[in-house]
Protein backbone atom coordinates (compact mmCIF):
# COMPACT_ATOMS: atom_id res chain seq x y z
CA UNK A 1 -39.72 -54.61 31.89
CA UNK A 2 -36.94 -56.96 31.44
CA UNK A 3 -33.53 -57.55 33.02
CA UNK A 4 -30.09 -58.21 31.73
CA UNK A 5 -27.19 -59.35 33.58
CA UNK A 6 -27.12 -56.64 36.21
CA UNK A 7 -29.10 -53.98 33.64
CA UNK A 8 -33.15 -53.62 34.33
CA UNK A 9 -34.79 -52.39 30.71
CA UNK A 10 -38.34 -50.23 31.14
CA UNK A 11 -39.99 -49.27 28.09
CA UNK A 12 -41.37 -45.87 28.02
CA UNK A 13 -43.21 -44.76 24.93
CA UNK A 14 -40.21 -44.15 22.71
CA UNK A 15 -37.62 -44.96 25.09
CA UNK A 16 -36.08 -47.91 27.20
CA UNK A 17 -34.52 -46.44 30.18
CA UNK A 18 -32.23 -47.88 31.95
CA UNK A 19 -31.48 -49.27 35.70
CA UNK A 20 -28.77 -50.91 37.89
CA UNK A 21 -30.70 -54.28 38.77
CA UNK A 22 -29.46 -53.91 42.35
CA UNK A 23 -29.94 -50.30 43.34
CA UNK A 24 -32.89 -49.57 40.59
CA UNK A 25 -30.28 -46.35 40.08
CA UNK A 26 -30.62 -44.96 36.86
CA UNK A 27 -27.55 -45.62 34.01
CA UNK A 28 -28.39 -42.69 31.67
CA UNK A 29 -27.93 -44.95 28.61
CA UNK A 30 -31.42 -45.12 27.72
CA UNK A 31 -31.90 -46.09 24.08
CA UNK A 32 -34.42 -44.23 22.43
CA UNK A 33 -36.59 -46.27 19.53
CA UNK A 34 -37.77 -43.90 16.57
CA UNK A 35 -41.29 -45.23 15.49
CA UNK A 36 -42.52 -46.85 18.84
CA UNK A 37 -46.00 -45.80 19.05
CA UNK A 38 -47.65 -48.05 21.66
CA UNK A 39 -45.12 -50.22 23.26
CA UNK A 40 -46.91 -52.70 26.29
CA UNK A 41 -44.66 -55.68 26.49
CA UNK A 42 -41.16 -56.27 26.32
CA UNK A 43 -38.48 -59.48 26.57
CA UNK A 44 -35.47 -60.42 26.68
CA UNK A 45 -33.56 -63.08 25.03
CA UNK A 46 -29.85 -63.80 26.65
CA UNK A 47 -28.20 -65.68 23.89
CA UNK A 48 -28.19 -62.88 21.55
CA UNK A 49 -28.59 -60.05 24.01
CA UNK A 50 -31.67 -58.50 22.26
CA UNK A 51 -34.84 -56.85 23.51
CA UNK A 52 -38.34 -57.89 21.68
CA UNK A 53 -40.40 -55.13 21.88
CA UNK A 54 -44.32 -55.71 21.25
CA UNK A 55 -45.85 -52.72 20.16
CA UNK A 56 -49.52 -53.15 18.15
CA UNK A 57 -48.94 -54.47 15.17
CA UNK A 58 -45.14 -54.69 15.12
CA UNK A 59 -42.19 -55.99 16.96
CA UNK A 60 -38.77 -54.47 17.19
CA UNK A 61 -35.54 -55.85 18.03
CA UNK A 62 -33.14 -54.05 20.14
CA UNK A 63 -29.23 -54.88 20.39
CA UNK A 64 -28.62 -53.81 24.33
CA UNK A 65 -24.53 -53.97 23.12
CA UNK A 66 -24.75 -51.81 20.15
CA UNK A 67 -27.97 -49.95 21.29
CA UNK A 68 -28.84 -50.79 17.46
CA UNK A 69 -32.76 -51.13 16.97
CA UNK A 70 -35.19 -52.22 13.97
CA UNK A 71 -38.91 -52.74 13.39
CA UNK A 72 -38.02 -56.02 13.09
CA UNK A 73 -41.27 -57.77 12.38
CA UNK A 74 -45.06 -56.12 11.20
CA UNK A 75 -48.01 -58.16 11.38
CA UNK A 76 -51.54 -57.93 10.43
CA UNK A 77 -52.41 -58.95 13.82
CA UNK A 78 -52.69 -57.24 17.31
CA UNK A 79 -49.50 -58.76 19.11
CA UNK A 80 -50.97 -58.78 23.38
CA UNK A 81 -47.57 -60.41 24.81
CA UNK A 82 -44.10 -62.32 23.95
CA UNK A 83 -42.68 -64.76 26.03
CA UNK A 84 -38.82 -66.04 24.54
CA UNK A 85 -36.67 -69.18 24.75
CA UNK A 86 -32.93 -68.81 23.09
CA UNK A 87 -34.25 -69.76 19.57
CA UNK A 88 -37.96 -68.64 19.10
CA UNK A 89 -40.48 -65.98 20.19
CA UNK A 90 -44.31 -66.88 21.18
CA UNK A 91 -46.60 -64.22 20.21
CA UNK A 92 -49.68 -64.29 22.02
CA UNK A 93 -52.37 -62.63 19.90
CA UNK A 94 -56.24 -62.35 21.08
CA UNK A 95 -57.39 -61.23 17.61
CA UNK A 96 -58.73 -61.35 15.11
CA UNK A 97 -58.74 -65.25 16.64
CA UNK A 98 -56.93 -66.58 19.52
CA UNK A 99 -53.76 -67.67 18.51
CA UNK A 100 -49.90 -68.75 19.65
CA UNK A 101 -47.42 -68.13 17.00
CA UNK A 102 -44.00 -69.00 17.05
CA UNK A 103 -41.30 -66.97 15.75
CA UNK A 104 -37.65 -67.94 14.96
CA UNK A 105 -35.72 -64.94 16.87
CA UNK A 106 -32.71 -65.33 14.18
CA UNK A 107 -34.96 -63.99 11.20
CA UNK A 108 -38.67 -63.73 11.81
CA UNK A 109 -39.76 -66.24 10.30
CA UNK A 110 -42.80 -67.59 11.37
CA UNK A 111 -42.44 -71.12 12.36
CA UNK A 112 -46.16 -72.06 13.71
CA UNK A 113 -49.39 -71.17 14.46
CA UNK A 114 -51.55 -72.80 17.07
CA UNK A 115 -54.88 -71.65 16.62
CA UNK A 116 -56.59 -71.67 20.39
CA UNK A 117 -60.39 -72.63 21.12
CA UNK A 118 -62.81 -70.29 20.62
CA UNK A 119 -64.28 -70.42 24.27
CA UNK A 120 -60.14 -68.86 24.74
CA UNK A 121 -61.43 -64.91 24.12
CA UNK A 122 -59.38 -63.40 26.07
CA UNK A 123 -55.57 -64.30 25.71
CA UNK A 124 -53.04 -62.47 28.76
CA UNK A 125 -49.94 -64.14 28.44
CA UNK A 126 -47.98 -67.45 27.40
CA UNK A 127 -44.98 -68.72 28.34
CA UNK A 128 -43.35 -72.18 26.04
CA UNK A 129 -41.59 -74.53 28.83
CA UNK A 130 -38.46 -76.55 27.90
CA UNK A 131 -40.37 -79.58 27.14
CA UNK A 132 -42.44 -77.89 23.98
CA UNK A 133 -45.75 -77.15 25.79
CA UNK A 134 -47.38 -73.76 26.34
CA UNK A 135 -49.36 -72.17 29.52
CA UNK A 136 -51.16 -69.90 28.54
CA UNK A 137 -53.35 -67.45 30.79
CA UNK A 138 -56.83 -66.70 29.29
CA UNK A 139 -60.35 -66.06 29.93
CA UNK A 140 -62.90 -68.68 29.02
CA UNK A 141 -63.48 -72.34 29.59
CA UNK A 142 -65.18 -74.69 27.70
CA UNK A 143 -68.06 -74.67 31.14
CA UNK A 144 -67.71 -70.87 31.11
CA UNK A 145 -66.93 -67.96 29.16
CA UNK A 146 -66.08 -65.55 31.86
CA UNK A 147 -63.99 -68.15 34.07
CA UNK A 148 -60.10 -67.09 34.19
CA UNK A 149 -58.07 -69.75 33.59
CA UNK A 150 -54.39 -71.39 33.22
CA UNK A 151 -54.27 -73.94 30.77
CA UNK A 152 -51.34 -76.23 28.90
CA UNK A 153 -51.30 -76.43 25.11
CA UNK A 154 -49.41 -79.45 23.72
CA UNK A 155 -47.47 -78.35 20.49
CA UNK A 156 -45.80 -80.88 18.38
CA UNK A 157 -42.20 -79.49 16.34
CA UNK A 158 -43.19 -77.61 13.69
CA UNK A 159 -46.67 -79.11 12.40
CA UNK A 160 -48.26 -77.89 15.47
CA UNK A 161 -51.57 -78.48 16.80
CA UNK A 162 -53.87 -78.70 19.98
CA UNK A 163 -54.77 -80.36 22.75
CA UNK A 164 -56.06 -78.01 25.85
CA UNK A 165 -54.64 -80.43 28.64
CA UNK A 166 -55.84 -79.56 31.85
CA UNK A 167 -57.10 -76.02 32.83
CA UNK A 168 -57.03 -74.70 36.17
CA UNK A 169 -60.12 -71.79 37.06
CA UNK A 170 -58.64 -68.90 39.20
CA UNK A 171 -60.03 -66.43 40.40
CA UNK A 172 -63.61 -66.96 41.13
CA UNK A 173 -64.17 -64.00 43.11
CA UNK A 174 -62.97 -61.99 39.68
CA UNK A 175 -65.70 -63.51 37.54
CA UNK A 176 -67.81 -61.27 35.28
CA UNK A 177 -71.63 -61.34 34.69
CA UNK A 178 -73.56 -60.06 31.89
């Protein structure tokens, strides 16, 4: 789900319906995406008033203007979430490692790769802040590997790498056993 000026987009197996943000009313302009197989995570970036789409191995692109859409990037890699800023995409990916890449949203082009500790198995979400850092939501610590956690990855430009800064353990209560 992802919202627009006053537009809420929800993806639907092959289609992105449409809502008034303030009444959730539906707009009955709901743009329909031939090829979407298994859609579970969608964004939105404002500058060029696109929806990234993740779908399994693939991200499309979706002009909300023009209702225009494209598989606009395939990967060899299961894509779990996206998270935008007005220039680049992070794609959070839990296998076949744990890894951040980021994505120029202009053309695709891959523009880094942070590779994450291996004690980071499980990979939910990650956002990039304004000052160049990630959070990233995961399961695993480096005390144990069925802890959840928040933790900040320090990226530097384009030859990235990493330092796991701090990580916070949540949810106790949720931890697994063997």
């Amino acid at each position: 789900m992802a919202q627009l000026d006053n537009v809420v987009y929800v993806v639907f197996s092959k289609i992105i319906r449409t809502f008034n943000a303030d009444t959730l009313s539906p707009l009955n302009n709901d743009i329909h995406v031939k090829g979407m197989t298994d859609p579970h995570d969608m964004v939105v970036c404002r500058t060029q008033r696109q929806l990234f789409i993740a779908d399994l191995r693939c991200i499309w692109r979706v002009s909300v203007d023009q209702s225009l859409n494209e598989k606009w990037m395939e990967t060899e890699y299961r894509i779990e979430s996206l998270s935008v800023t007005s220039q680049r995409l992070l794609v959070t990916s839990p296998r076949p490692s744990a890894t951040l890449r980021l994505v120029r949203t202009t053309d695709a082009a891959q523009i880094g790769v942070v590779r994450l500790p291996e004690y980071m198995w499980a990979l939910w979400n990650a956002v990039e802040t304004t000052r160049g850092t990630c959070v990233v939501a995961h399961r695993g610590t480096s005390q144990d590997k069925w802890q959840c956690a928040v933790s900040r990855v320090v990226t530097c430009c384009v030859a990235l790498f990493i330092t796991v800064v701090n990580s916070i353990e949540l949810f106790d209560t949720f931890r697994e056993t063997e």
